[in-house]
Protein backbone atom coordinates (compact mmCIF):
# COMPACT_ATOMS: atom_id res chain seq x y z
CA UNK A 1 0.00 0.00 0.00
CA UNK A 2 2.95 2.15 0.92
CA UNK A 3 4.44 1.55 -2.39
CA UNK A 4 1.16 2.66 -4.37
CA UNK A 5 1.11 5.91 -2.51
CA UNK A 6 4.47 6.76 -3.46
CA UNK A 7 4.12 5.78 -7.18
CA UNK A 8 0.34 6.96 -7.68
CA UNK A 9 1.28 11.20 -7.61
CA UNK A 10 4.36 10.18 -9.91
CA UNK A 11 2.25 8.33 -12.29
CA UNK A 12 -0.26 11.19 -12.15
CA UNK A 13 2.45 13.64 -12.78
CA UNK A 14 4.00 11.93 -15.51
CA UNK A 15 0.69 11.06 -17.26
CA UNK A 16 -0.06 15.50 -17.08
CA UNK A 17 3.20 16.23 -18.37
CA UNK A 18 2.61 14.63 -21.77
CA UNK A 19 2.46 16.20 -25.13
CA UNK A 20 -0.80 17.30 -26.00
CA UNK A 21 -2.21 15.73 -29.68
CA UNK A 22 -2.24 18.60 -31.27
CA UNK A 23 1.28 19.51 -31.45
CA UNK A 24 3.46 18.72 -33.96
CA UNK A 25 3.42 19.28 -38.01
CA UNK A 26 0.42 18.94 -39.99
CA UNK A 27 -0.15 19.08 -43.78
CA UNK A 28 -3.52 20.30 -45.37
CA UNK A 29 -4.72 17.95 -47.97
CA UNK A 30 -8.25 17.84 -50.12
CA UNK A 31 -8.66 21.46 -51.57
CA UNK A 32 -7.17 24.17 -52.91
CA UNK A 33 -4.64 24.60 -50.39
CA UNK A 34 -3.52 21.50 -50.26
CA UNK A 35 0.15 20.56 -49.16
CA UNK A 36 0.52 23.62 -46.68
CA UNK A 37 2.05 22.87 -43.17
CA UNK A 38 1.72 23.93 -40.17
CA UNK A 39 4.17 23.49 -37.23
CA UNK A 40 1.72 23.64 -33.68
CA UNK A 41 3.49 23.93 -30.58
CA UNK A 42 2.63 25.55 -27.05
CA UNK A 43 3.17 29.21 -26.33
CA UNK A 44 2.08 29.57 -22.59
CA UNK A 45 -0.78 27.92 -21.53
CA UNK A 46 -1.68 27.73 -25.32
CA UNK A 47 -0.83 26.43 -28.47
CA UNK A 48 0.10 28.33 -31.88
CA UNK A 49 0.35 27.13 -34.90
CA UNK A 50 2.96 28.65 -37.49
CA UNK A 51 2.43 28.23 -41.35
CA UNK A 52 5.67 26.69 -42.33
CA UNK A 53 5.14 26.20 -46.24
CA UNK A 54 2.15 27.72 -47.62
CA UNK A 55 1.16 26.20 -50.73
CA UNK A 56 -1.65 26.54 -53.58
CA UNK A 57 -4.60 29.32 -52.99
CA UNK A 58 -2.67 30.29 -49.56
CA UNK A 59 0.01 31.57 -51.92
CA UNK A 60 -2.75 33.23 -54.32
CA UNK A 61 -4.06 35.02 -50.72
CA UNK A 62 -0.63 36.53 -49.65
CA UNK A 63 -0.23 33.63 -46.60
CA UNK A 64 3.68 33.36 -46.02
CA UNK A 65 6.26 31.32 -44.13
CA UNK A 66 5.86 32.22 -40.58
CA UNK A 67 2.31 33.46 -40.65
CA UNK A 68 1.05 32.59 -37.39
CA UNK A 69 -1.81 30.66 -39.09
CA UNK A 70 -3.72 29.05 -35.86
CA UNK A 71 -3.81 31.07 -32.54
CA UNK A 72 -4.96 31.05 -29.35
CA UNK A 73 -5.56 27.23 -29.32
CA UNK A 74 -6.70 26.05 -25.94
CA UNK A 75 -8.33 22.29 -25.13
CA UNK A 76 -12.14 22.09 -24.81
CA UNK A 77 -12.70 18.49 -24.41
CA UNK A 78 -10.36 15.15 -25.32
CA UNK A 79 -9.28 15.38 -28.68
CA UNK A 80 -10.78 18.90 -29.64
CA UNK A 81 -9.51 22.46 -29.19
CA UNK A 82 -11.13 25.63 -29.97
CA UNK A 83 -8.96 28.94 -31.31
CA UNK A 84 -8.51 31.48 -34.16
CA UNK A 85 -7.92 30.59 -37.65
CA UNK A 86 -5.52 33.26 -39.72
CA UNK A 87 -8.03 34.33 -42.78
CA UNK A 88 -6.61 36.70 -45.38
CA UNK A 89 -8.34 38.66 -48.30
CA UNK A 90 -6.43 40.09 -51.01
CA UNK A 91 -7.06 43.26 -53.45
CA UNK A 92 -7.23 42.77 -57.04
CA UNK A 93 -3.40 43.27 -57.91
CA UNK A 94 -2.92 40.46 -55.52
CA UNK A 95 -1.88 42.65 -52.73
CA UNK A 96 -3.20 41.83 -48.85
CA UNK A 97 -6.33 44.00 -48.28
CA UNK A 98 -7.40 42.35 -44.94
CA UNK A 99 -6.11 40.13 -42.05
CA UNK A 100 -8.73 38.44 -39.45
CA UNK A 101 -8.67 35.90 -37.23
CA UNK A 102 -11.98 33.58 -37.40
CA UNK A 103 -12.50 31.27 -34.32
CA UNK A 104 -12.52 27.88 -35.06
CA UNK A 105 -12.69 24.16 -33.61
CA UNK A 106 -10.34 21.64 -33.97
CA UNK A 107 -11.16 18.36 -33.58
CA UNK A 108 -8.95 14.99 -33.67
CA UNK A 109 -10.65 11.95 -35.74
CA UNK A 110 -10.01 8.43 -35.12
CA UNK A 111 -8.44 8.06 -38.40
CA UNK A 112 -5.73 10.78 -37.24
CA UNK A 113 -6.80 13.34 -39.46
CA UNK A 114 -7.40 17.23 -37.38
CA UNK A 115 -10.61 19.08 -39.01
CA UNK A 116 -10.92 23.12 -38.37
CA UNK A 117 -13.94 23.96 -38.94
CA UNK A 118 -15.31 27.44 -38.41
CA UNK A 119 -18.03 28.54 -35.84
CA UNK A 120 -20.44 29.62 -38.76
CA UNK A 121 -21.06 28.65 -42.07
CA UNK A 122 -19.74 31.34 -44.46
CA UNK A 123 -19.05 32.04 -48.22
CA UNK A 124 -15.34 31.53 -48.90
CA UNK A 125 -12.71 30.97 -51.21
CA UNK A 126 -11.08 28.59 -49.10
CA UNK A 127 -13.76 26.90 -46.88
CA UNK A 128 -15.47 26.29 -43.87
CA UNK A 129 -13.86 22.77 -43.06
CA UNK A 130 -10.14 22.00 -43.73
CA UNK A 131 -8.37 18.46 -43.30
CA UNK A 132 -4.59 18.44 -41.87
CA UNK A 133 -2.74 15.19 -41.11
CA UNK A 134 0.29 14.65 -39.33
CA UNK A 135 3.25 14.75 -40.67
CA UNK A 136 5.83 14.96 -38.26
């Protein structure tokens, strides 16, 4: 019993120091920006996630390397996160009119695959629902 008492707050400990799902690189795949990455890790008592290689219509929208493209991500349930989704609208010589942060959820599938999918429905270029897996 004495032995259980000793190991049980280690265990614990050890068991809320681990790395939470979400971190680590993911690539986009199934639209039009397909083969961007992003590298999550925690900032604080948060997690960011940096664009890394932007690729397809994120080049055509002015996104760049280091764009902090998820922010503000903080857990809301096993598996799923909610936080703020980088959204940029460009002018018509291609030139960044806007910058915005939409909140968004993440969520973890079973099949490893992270969905962000906005709060609201909206009329977009890029769409309401993107599809990242894990890279790295």
């Amino acid at each position: 019993m004495k032995k259980f008492l000793v190991l049980f707050p280690i265990i614990i400990l050890m068991l809320s120091c681990g790395e939470s799902p979400i971190v680590g690189q993911w690539e986009r795949f199934g639209d039009e920006a397909e083969g961007a990455i992003v590298q999550v890790e925690r900032v604080g008592n948060m997690y960011h996630g940096k664009l890394i290689k932007s690729a397809g219509i994120l080049d055509l929208l002015g996104f760049a390397e280091r764009d902090i493209k998820w922010r503000d991500i903080e857990p809301v349930a096993p598996n799923k996160w909610k936080g703020k989704d980088l959204i940029k609208m460009v002018d018509h010589e291609g030139n960044v009119a806007s910058i915005d942060y939409k909140d968004v959820y993440f969520t973890l599938l079973g099949d490893g695959v992270l969905e962000v999918r906005k709060f609201a429905k909206e009329a977009e270029i890029v769409g309401t629902v993107q599809k990242w897996r894990r890279i790295q």
